[in-house]
Protein backbone atom coordinates (compact mmCIF):
# COMPACT_ATOMS: atom_id res chain seq x y z
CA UNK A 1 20.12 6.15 2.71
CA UNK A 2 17.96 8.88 4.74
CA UNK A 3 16.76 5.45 6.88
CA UNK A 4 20.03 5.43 7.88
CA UNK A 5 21.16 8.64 8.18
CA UNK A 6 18.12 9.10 10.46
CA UNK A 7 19.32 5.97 12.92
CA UNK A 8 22.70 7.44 13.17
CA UNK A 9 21.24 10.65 14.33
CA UNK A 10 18.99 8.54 17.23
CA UNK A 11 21.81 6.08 17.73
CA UNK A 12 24.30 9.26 18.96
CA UNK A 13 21.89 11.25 20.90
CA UNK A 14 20.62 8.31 22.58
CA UNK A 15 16.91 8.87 22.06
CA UNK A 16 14.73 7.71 19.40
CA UNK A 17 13.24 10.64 17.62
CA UNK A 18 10.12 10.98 15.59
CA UNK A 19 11.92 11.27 12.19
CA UNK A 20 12.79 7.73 13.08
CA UNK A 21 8.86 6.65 14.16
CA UNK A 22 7.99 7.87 10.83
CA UNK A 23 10.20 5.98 9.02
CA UNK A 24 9.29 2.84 10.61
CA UNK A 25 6.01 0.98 7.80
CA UNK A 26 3.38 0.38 10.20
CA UNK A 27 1.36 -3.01 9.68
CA UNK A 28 -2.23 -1.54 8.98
CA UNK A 29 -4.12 -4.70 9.35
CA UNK A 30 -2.71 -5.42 12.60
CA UNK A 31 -3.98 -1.54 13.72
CA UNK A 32 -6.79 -0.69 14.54
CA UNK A 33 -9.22 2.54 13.62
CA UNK A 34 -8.39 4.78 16.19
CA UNK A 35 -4.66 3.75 16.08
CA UNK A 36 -5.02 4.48 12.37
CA UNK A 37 -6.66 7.82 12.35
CA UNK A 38 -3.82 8.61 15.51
CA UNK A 39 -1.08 7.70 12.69
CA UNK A 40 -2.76 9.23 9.80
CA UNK A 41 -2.59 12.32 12.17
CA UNK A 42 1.24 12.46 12.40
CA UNK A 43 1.89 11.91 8.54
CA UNK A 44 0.62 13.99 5.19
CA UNK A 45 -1.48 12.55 2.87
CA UNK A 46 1.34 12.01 0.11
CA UNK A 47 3.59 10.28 2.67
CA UNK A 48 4.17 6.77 1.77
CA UNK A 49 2.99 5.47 4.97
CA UNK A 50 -0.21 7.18 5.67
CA UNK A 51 -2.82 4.43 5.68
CA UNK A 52 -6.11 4.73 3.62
CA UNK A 53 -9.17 2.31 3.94
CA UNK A 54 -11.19 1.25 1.40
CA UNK A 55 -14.65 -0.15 1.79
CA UNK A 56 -16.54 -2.26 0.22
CA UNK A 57 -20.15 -4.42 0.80
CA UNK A 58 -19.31 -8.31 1.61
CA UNK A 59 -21.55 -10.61 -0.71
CA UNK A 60 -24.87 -11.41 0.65
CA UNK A 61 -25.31 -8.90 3.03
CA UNK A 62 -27.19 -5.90 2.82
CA UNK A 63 -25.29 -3.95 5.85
CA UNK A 64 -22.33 -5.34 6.47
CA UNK A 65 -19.01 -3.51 5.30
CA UNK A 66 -15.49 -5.00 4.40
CA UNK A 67 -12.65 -2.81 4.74
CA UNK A 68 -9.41 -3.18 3.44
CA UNK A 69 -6.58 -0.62 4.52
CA UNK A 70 -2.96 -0.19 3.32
CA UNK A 71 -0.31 2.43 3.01
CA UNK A 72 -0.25 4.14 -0.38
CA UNK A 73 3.21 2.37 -0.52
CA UNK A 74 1.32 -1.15 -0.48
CA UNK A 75 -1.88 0.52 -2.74
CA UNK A 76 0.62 1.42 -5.39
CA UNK A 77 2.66 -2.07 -5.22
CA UNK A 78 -0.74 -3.90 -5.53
CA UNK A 79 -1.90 -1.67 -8.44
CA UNK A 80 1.35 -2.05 -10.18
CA UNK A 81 1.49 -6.00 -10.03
CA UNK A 82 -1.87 -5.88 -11.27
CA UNK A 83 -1.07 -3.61 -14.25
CA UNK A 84 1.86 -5.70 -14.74
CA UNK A 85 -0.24 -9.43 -14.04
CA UNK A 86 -2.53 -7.95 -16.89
CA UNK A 87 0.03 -7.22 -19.71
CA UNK A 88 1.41 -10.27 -18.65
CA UNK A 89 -1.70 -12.20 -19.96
CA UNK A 90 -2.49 -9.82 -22.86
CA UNK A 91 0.77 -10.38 -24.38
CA UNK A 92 0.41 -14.34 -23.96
CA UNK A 93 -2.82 -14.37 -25.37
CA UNK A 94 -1.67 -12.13 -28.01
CA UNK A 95 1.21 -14.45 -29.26
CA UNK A 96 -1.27 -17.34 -29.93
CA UNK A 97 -3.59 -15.35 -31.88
CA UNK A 98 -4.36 -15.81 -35.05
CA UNK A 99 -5.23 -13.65 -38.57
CA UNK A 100 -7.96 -15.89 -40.02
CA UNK A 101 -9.30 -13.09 -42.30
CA UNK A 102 -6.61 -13.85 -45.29
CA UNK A 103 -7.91 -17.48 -45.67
């Protein structure tokens, strides 16, 4: 709804504003550091689309660095399917257990 309210408002004055730029998910993987820290400069912390990295040591290396950044739109969509991929199994693993203890 605001999406589009905001591409009616560029649509009829001709000009693509920044409430429009904002609203646009940018594809962090495809960005790179300094294009990330330029983004992360235009949008609050909270904002769905400000990017955050996350870095961690690659296997078998003693210097080199992995890092991994997403929106906190994608961060919270990957921890929820994981939350949810978890329950998933603990209530099918549940359902074939057993109560040996009255035998």
């Amino acid at each position: 709804m605001i999406l589009a309210t905001l591409l009616l408002i560029a649509s009829t004055d001709g000009v693509q504003s920044n409430a429009t730029l904002a609203m646009v998910e940018p594809d962090p993987k495809a960005m790179t550091q300094r294009q990330i820290r330029e983004h992360n400069a235009k949008v609050p912390r909270g904002h769905p689309f400000y990017i955050k990295c996350q870095k961690s040591e690659e296997i078998g290396s003693l210097v080199k660095r992995l890092y991994s950044c997403r929106t906190n739109r994608q961060w919270r969509e990957a921890e929820d399917k994981g939350n949810q991929d978890v329950r998933d199994t603990a209530d099918k693993m549940a359902s074939k257990a057993w109560d040996t203890s009255s035998q």
